[in-house]
N, C-alpha and C. Protein backbone atom coordinates (compact mmCIF):
# COMPACT_ATOMS: atom_id res chain seq x y z
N UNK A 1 105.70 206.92 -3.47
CA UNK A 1 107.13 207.03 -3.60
C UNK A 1 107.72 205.77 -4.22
N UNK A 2 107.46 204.61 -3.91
CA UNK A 2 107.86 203.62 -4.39
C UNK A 2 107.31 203.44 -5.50
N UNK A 3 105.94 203.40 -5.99
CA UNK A 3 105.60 203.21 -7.25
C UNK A 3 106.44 203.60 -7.77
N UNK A 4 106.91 204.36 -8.29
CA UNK A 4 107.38 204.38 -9.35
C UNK A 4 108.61 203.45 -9.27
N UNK A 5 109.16 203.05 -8.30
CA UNK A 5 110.24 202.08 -8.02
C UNK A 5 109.70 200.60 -8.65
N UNK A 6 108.80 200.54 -8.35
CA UNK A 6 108.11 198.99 -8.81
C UNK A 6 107.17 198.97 -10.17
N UNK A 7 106.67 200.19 -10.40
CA UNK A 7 105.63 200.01 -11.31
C UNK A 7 104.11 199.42 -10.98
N UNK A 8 104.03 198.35 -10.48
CA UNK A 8 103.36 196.97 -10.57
C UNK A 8 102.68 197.70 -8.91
N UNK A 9 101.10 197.59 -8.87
CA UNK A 9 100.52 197.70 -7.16
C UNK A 9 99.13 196.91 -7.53
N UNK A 10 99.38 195.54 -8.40
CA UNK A 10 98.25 194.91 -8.14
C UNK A 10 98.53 193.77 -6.85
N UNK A 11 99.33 193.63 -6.38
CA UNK A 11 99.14 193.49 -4.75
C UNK A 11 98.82 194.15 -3.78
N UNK A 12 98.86 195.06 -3.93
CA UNK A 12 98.15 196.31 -3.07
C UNK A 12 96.37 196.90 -2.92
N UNK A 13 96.63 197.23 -1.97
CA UNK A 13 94.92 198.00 -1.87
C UNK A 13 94.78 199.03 -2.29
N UNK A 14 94.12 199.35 -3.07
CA UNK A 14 93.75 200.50 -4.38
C UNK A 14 92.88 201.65 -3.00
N UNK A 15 93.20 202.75 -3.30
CA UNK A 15 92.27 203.73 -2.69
C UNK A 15 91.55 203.71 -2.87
N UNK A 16 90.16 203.66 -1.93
CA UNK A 16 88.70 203.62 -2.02
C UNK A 16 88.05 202.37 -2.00
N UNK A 17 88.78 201.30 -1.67
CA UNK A 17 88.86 199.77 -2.23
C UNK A 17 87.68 199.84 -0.44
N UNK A 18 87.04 198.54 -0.98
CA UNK A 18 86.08 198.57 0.60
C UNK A 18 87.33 197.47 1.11
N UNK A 19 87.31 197.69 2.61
CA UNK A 19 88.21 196.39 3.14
C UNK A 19 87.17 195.83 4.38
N UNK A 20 87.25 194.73 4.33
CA UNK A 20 86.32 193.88 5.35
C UNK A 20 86.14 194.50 6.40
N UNK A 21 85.13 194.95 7.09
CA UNK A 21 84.81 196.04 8.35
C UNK A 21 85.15 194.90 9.35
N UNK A 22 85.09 194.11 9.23
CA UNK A 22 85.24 192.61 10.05
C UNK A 22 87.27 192.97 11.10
N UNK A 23 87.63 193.07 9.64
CA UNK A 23 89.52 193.12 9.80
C UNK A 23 89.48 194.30 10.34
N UNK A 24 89.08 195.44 9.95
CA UNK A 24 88.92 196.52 10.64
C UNK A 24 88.42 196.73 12.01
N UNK A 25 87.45 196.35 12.35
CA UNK A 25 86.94 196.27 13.99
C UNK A 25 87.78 195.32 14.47
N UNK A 26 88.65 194.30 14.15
CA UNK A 26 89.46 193.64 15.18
C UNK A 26 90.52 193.77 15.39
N UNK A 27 91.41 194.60 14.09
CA UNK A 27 92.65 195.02 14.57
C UNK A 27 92.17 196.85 15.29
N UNK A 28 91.17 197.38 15.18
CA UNK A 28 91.04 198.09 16.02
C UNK A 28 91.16 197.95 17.58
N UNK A 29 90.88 196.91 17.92
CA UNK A 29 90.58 196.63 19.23
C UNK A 29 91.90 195.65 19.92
N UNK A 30 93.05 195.54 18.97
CA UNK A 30 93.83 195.14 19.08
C UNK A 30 95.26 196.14 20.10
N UNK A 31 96.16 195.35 20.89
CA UNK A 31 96.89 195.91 21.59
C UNK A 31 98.45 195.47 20.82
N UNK A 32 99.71 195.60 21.22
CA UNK A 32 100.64 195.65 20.63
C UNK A 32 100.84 193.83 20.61
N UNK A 33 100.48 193.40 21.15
CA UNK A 33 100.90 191.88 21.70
C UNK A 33 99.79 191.17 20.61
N UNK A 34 98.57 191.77 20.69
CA UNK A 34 97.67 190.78 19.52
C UNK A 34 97.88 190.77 18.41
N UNK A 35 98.44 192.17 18.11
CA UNK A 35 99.29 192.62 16.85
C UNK A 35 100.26 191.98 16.06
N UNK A 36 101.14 191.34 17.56
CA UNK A 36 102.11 190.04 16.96
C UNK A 36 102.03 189.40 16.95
N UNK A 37 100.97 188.91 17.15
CA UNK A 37 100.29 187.47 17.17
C UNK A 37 99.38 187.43 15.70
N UNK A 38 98.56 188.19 15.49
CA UNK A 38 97.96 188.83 14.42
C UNK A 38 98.54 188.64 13.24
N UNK A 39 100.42 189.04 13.63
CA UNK A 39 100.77 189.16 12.08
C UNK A 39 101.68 187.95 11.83
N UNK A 40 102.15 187.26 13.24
CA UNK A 40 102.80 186.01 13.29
C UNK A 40 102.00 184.98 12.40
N UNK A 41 100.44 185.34 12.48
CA UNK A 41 99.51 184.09 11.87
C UNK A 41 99.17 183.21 13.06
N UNK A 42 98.96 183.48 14.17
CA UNK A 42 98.73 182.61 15.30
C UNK A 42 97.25 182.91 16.13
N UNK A 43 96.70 183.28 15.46
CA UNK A 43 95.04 183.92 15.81
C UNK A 43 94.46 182.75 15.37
N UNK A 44 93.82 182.01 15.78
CA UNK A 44 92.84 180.78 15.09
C UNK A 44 91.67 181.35 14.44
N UNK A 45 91.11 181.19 13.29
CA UNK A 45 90.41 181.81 12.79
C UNK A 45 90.07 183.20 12.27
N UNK A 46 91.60 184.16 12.43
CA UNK A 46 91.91 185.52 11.93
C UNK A 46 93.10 185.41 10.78
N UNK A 47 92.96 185.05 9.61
CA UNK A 47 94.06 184.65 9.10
C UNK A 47 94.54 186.40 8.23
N UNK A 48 95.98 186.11 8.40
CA UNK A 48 96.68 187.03 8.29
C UNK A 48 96.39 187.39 6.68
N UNK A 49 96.53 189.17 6.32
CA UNK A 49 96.04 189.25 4.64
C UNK A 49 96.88 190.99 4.57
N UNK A 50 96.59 191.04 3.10
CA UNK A 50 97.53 192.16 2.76
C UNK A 50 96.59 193.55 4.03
N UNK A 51 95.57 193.08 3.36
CA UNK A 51 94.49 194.29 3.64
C UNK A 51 94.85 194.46 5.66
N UNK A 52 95.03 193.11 6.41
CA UNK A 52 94.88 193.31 7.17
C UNK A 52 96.00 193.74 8.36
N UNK A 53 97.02 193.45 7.21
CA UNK A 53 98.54 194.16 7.62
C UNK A 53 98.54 195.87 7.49
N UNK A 54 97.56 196.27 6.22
CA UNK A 54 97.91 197.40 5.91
C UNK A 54 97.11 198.52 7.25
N UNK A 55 95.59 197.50 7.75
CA UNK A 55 95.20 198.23 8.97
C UNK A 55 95.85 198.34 9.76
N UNK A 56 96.91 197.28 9.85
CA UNK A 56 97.47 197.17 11.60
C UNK A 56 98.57 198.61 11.41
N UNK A 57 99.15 198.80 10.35
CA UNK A 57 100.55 199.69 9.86
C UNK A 57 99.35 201.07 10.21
N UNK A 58 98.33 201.35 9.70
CA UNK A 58 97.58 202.37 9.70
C UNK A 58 96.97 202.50 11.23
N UNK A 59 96.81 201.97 12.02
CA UNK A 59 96.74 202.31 13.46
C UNK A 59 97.81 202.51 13.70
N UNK A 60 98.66 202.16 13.92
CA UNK A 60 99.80 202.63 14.20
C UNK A 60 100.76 204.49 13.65
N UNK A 61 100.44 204.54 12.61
CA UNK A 61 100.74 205.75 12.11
C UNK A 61 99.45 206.71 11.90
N UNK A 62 98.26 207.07 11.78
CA UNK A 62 97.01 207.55 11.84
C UNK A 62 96.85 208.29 13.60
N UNK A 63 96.60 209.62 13.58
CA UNK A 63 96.15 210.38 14.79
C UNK A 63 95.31 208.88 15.51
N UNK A 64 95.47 209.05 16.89
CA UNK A 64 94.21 208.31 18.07
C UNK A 64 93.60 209.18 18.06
N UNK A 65 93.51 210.55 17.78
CA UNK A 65 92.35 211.90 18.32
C UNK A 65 92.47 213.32 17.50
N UNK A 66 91.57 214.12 18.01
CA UNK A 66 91.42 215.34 17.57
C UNK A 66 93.16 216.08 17.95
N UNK A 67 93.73 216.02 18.47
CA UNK A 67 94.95 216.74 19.37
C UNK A 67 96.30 216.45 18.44
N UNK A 68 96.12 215.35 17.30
CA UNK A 68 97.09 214.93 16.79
C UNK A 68 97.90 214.04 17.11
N UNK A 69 97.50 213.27 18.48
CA UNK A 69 98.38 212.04 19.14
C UNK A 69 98.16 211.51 18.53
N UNK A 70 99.32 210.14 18.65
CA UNK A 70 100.21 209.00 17.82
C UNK A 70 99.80 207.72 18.91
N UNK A 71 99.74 206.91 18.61
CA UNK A 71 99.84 205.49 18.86
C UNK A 71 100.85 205.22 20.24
N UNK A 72 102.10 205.73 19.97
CA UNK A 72 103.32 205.81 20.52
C UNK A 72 103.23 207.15 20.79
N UNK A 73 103.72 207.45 22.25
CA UNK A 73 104.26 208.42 22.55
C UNK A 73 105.63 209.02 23.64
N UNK A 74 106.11 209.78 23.10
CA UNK A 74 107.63 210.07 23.90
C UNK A 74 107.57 209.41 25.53
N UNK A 75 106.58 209.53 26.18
CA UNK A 75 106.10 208.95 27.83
C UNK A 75 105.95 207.76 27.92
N UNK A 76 105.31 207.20 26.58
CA UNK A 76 105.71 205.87 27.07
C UNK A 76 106.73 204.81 27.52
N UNK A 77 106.41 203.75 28.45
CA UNK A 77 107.14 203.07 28.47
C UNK A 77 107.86 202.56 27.35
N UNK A 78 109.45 202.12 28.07
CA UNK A 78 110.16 201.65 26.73
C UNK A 78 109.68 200.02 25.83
N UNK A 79 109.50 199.58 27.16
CA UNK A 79 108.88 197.81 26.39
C UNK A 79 107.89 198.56 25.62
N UNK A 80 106.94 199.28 25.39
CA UNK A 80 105.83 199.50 24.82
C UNK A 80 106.31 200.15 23.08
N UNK A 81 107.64 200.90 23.25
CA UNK A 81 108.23 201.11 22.12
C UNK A 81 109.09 200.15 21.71
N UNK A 82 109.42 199.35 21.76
CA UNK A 82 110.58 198.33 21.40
C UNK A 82 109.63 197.54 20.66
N UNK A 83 108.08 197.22 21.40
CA UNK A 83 107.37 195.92 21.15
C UNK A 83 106.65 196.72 19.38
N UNK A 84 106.79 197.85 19.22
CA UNK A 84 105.90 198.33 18.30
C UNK A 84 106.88 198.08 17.14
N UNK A 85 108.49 198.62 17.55
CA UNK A 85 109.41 198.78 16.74
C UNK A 85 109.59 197.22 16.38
N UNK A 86 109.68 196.12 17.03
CA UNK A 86 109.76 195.05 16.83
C UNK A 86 108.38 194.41 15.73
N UNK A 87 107.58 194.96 15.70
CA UNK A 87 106.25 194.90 15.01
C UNK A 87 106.38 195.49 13.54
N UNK A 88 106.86 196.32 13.68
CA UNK A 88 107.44 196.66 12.40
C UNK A 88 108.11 196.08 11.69
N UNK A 89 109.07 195.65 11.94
CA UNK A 89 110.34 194.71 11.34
C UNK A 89 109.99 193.20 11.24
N UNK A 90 108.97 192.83 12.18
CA UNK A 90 108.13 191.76 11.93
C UNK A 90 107.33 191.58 10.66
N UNK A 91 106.78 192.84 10.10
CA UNK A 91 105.60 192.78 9.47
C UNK A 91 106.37 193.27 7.78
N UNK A 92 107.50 194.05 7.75
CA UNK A 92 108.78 193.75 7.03
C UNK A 92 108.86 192.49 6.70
N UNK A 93 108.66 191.97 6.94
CA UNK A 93 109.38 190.26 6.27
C UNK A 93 108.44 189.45 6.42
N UNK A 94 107.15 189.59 6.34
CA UNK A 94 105.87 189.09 5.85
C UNK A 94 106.00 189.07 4.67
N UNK A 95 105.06 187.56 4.36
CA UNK A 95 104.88 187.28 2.88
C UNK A 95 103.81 188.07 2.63
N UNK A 96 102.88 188.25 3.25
CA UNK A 96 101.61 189.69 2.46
C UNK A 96 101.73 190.34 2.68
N UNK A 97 103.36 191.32 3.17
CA UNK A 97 103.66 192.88 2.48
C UNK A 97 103.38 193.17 1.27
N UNK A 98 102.19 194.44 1.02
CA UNK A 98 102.07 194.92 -0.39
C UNK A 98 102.96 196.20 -0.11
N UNK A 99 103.12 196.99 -1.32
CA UNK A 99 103.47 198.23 -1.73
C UNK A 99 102.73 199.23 -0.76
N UNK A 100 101.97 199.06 -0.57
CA UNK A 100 101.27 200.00 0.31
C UNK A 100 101.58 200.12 1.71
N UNK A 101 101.93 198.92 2.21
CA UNK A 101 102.30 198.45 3.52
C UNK A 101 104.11 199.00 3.88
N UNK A 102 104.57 198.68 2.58
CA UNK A 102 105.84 199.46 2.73
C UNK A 102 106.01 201.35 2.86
N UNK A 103 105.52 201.95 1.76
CA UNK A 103 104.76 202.99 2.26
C UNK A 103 104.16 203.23 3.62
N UNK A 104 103.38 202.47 4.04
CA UNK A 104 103.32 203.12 5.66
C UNK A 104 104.39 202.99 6.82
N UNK A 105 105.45 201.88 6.09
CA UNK A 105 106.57 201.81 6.88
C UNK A 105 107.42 203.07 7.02
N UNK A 106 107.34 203.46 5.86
CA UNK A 106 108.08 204.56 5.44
C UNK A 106 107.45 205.62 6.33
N UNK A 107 106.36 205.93 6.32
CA UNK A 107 105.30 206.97 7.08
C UNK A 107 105.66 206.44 8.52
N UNK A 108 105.94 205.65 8.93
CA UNK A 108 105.61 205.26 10.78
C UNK A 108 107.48 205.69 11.05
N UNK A 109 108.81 205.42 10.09
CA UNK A 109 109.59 205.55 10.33
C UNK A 109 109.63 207.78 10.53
N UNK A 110 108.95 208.24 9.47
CA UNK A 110 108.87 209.43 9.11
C UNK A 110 108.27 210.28 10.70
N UNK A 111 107.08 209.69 10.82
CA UNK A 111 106.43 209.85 12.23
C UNK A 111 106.84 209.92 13.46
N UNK A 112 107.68 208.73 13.89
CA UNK A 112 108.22 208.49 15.00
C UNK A 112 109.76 208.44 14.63
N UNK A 113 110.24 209.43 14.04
CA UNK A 113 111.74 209.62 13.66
C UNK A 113 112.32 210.06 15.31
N UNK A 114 111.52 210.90 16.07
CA UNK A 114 112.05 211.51 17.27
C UNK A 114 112.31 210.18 18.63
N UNK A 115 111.07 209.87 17.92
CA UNK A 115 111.04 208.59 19.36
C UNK A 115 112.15 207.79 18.98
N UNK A 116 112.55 207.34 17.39
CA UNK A 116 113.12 206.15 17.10
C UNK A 116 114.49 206.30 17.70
N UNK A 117 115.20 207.59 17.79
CA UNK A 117 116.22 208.15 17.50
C UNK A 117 116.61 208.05 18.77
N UNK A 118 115.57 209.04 19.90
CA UNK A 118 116.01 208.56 21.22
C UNK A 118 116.16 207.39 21.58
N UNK A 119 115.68 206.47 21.54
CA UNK A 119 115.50 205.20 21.90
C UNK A 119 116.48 204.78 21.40
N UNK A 120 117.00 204.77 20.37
CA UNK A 120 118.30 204.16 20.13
C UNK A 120 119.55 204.97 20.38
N UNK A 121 119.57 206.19 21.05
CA UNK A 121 120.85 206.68 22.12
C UNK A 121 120.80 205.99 23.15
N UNK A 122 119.42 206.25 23.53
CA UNK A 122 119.31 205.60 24.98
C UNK A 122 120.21 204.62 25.55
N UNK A 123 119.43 203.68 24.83
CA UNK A 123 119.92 202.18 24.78
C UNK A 123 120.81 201.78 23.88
N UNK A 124 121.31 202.10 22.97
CA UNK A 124 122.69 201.94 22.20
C UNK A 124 122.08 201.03 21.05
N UNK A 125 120.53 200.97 20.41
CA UNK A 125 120.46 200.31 19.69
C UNK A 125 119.90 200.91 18.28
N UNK A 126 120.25 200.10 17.24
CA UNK A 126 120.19 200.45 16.04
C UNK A 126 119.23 200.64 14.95
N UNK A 127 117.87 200.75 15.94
CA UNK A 127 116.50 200.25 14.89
C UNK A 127 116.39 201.56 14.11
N UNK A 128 116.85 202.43 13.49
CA UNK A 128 116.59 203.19 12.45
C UNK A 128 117.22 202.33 11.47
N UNK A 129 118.14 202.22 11.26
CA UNK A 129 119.37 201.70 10.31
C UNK A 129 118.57 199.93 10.31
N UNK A 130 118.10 199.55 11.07
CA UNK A 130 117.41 198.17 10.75
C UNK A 130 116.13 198.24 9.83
N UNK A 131 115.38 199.52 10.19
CA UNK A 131 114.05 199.73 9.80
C UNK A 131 114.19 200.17 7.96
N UNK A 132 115.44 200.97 7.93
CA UNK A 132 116.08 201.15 6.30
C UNK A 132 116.02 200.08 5.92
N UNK A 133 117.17 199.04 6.53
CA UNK A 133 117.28 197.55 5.75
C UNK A 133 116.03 196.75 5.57
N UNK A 134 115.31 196.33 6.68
CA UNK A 134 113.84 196.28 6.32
C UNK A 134 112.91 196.43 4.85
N UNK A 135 112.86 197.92 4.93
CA UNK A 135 112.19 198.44 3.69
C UNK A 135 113.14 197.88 2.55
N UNK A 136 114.28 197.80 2.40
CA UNK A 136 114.95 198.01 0.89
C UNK A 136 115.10 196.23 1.05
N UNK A 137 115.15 195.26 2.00
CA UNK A 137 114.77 194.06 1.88
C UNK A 137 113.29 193.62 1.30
N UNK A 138 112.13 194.21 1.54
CA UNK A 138 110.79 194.43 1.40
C UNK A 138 110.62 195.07 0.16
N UNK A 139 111.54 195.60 -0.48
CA UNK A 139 111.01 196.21 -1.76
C UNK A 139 111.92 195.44 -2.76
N UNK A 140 112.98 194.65 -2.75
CA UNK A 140 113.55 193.55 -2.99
C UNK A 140 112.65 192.29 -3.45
N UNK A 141 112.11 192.08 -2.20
CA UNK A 141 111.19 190.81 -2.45
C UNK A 141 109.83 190.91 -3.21
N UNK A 142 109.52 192.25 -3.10
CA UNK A 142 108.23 192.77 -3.86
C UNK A 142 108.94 192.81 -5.25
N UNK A 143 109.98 193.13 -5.56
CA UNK A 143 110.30 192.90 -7.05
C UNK A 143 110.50 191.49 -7.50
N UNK A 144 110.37 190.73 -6.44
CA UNK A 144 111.13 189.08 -6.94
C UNK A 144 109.66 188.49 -6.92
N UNK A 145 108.97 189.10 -6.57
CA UNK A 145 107.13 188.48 -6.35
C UNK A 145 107.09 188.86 -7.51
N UNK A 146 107.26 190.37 -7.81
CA UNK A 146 106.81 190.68 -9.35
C UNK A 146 107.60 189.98 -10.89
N UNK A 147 108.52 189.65 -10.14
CA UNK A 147 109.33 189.23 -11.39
C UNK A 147 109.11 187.95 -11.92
N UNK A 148 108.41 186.76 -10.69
CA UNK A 148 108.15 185.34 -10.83
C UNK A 148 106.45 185.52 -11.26
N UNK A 149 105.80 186.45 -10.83
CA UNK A 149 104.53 186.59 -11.39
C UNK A 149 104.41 186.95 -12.96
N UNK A 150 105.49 187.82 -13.25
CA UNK A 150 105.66 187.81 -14.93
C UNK A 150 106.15 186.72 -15.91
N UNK A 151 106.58 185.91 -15.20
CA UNK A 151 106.87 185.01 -15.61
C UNK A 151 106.02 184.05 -15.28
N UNK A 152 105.14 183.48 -15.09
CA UNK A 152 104.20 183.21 -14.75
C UNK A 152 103.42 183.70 -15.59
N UNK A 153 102.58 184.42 -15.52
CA UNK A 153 101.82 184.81 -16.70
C UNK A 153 101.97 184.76 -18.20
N UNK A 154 103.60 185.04 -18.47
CA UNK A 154 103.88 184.55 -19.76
C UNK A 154 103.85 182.90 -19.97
N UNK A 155 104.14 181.90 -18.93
CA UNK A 155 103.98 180.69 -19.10
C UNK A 155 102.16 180.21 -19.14
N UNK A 156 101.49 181.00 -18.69
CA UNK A 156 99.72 180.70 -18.56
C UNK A 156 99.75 180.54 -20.49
């Protein structure tokens, strides 16, 4: 969807691309809290990468099982949804958001539209309308990456 908004996905992970099984088995085994720590950059020796943002966004939106469950679900506790929704908007305003990563933002907002929605009657708060600004901040800065990289290249 965005491609065509940007043109440009050589920051991004190409389909079929191998990604380190390494990044993969550890944000697998990861909980919502390592997650923000993960993407804060505060892991000693796990340093934060496009590829490894785009796993954490993909557990999060990807079935846990055969049944079609989600990551998040309507029963859960609310800290447990706030901390995910907060993870999101965290990982929004990362410097190694690729195109792809925005895309799954788009997919996790698409996904959990029901949960997002309650949760913000509930409690009177606004994270749909934050999670918009987010993305169109994030696809902003992906054009200002692309725009200083063209320029850049014309100066090489």
């Amino acid at each position: 969807m965005f491609g065509k908004i940007l043109g440009n996905k050589s920051n991004d992970i190409e389909e079929g691309t191998e990604i380190d099984p390494n990044i993969v088995e550890r944000v697998s085994k990861m909980n919502l809290s390592d997650m923000r720590l993960y993407v804060n950059n505060k892991i000693t020796g796990f340093e934060i990468s496009v590829e490894g943002l785009h796993e954490v966004l993909k557990r999060l939106i990807n079935p846990i099982n055969d049944k079609g469950e989600y990551y998040l679900k309507k029963d859960d506790m609310d800290s447990k949804k706030k901390k995910a929704f907060e993870l999101i908007l965290l990982i929004s305003k990362s410097k190694k958001i690729s195109l792809g990563s925005i895309e799954l933002i788009d997919k996790f907002l698409e996904v959990y539209k029901e949960i997002i929605d309650d949760y913000d009657d509930r409690y009177k708060e606004i994270y749909h309308s934050r999670f918009r600004k987010a993305v169109e901040t994030a696809i902003i800065n992906m054009q200002t990456i692309s725009q200083v990289n063209k320029k850049l290249d014309v100066l090489k």
